[in-house]
Protein backbone atom coordinates (compact mmCIF):
# COMPACT_ATOMS: atom_id res chain seq x y z
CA UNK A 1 9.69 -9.22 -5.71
CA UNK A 2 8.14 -12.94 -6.43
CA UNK A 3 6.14 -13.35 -9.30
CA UNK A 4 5.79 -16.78 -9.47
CA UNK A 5 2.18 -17.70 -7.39
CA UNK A 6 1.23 -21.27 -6.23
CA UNK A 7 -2.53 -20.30 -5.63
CA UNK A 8 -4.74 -18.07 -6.67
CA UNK A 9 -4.85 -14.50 -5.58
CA UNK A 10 -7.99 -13.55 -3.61
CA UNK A 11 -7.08 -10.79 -0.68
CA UNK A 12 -4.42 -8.36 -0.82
CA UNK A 13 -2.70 -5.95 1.47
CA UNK A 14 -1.47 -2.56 0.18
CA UNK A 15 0.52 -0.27 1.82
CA UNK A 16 1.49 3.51 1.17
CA UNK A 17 4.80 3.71 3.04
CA UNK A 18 5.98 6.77 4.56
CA UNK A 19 8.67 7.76 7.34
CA UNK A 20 5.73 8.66 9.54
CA UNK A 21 3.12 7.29 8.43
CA UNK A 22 1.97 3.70 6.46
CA UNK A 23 -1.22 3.96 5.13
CA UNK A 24 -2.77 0.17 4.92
CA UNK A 25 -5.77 -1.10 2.50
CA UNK A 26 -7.15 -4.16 1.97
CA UNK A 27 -8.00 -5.19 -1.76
CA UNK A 28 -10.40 -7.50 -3.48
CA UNK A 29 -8.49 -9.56 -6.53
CA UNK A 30 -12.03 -10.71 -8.17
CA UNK A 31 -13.90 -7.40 -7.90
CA UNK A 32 -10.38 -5.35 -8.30
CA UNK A 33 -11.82 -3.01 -5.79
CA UNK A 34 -9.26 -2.10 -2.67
CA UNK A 35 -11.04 -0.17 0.73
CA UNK A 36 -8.90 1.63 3.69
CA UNK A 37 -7.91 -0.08 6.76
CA UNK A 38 -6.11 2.24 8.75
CA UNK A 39 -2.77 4.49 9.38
CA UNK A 40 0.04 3.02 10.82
CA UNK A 41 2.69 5.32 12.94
CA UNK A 42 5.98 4.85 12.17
CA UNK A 43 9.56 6.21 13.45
CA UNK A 44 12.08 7.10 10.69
CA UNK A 45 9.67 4.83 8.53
CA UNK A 46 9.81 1.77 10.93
CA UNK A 47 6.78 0.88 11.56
CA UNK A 48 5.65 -1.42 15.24
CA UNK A 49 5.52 -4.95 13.10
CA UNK A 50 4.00 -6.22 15.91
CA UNK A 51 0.58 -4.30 14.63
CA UNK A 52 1.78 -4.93 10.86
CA UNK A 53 1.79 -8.65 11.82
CA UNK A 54 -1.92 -8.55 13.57
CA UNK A 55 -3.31 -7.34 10.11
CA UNK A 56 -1.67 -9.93 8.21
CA UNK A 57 -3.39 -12.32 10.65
CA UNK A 58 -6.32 -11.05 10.42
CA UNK A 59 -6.80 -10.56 6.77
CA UNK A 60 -4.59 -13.28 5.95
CA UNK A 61 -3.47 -11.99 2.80
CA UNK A 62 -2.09 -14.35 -0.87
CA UNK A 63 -0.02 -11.45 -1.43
CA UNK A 64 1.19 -7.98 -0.38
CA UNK A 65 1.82 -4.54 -2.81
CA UNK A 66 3.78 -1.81 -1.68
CA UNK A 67 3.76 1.73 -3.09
CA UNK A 68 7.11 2.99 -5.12
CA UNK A 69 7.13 6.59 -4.62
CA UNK A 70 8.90 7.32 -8.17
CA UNK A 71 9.84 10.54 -9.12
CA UNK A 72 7.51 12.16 -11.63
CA UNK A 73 9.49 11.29 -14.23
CA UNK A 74 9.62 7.89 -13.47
CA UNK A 75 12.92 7.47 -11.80
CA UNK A 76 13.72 6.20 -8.21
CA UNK A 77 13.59 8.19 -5.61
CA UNK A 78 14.96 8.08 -1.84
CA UNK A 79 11.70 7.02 -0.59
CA UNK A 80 11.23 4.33 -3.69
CA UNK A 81 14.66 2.94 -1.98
CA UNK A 82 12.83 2.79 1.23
CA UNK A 83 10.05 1.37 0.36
CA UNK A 84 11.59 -1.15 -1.28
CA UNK A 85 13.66 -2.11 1.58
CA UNK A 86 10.76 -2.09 3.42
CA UNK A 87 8.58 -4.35 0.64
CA UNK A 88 11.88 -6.80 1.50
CA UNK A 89 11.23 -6.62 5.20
CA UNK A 90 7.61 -7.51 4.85
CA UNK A 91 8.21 -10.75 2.30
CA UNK A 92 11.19 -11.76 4.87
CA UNK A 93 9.15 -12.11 7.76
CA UNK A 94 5.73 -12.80 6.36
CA UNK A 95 6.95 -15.07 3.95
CA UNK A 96 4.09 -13.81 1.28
CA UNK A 97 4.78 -12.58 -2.30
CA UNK A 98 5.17 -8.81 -1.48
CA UNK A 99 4.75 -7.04 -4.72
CA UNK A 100 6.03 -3.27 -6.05
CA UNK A 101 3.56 -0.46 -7.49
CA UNK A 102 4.21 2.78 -9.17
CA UNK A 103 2.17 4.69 -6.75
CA UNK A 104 2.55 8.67 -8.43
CA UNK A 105 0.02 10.95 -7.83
CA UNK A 106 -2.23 8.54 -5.29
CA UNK A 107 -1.56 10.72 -2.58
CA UNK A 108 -2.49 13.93 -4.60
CA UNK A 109 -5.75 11.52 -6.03
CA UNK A 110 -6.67 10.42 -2.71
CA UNK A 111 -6.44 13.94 -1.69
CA UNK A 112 -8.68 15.32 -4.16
CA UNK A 113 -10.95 12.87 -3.20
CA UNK A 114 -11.76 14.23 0.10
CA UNK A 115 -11.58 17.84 -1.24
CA UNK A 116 -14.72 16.51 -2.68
CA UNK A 117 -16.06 14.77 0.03
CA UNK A 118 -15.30 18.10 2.05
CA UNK A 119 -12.38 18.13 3.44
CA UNK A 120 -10.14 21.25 3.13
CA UNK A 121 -7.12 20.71 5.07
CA UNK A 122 -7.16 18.55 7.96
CA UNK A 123 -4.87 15.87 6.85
CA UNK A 124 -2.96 15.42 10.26
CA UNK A 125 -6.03 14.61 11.46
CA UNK A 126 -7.64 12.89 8.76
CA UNK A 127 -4.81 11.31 7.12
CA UNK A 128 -4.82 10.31 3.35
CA UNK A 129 -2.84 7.25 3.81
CA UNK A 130 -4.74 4.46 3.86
CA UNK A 131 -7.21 6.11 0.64
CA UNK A 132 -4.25 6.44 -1.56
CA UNK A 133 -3.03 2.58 -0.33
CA UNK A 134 -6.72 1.58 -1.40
CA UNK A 135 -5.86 3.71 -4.82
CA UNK A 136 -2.73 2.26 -5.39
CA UNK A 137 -4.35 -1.19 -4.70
CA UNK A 138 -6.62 -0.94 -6.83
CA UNK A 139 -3.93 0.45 -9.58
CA UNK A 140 -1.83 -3.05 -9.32
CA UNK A 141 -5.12 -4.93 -9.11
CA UNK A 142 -6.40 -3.72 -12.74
CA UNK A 143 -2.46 -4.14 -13.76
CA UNK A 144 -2.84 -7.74 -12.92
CA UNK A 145 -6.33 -8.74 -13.87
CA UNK A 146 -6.56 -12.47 -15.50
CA UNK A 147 -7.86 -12.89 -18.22
């Protein structure tokens, strides 16, 4: 989306869209390090922008990333289209830069994680979302370090 900045970036939003579920991170631009929020419901991938909109004034973000669910070889997918539509929702009624991210394999990273951690199974209940939105985060983040 917009690349140009006029200040600095210090707090980011990420999101891992999905028809049913948006997981939501919030990201660190001087440390690079991202940390889950929470899981947004959605309908159809909709999600209530009514809750979308408390986070963003809450955290007041410089700048929003969005996941692109590519296909593993790189080309777009029907969720990449989706998400991108949705990355243009977010920048038309926020009005912040709302950036793209290859996000492949964060879901299957995030879930490895908590195979670790312990978990086996469980992910309707403990949902993935907002790990592999602090994952993807964290991807852009060391994308776009200065310097």
């Amino acid at each position: 989306m917009s690349e140009t900045r006029s200040k600095p970036l210090r707090l980011l939003l990420g999101f891992d869209y999905g028809s049913k579920q948006i997981g939501v991170a919030v990201g660190q631009a001087i440390t690079g390090q991202a940390r889950e929020l929470c899981v947004l419901k959605a309908q159809n991938g909709v999600p209530d922008w009514q809750k979308v909109e408390a986070l963003i004034r809450e955290w007041q973000p410089d700048a929003i990333v969005v996941g692109l669910p590519l296909n593993m070889d790189g080309t777009p997918s029907e969720m990449s289209a989706r998400a991108e539509k949705f990355a243009r929702r977010l920048n038309g009624r926020f009005s912040l830069p709302v950036h793209t991210h290859d996000e492949r394999l964060t879901t299957f990273e995030a879930k490895g994680q908590r195979l670790q951690q312990g978990q086996s199974g469980g992910y309707r209940e403990r949902p993935v979302d907002a790990l592999a939105a602090a994952l993807l985060l964290e991807g852009w983040l060391a994308e776009h370090r200065p310097g």
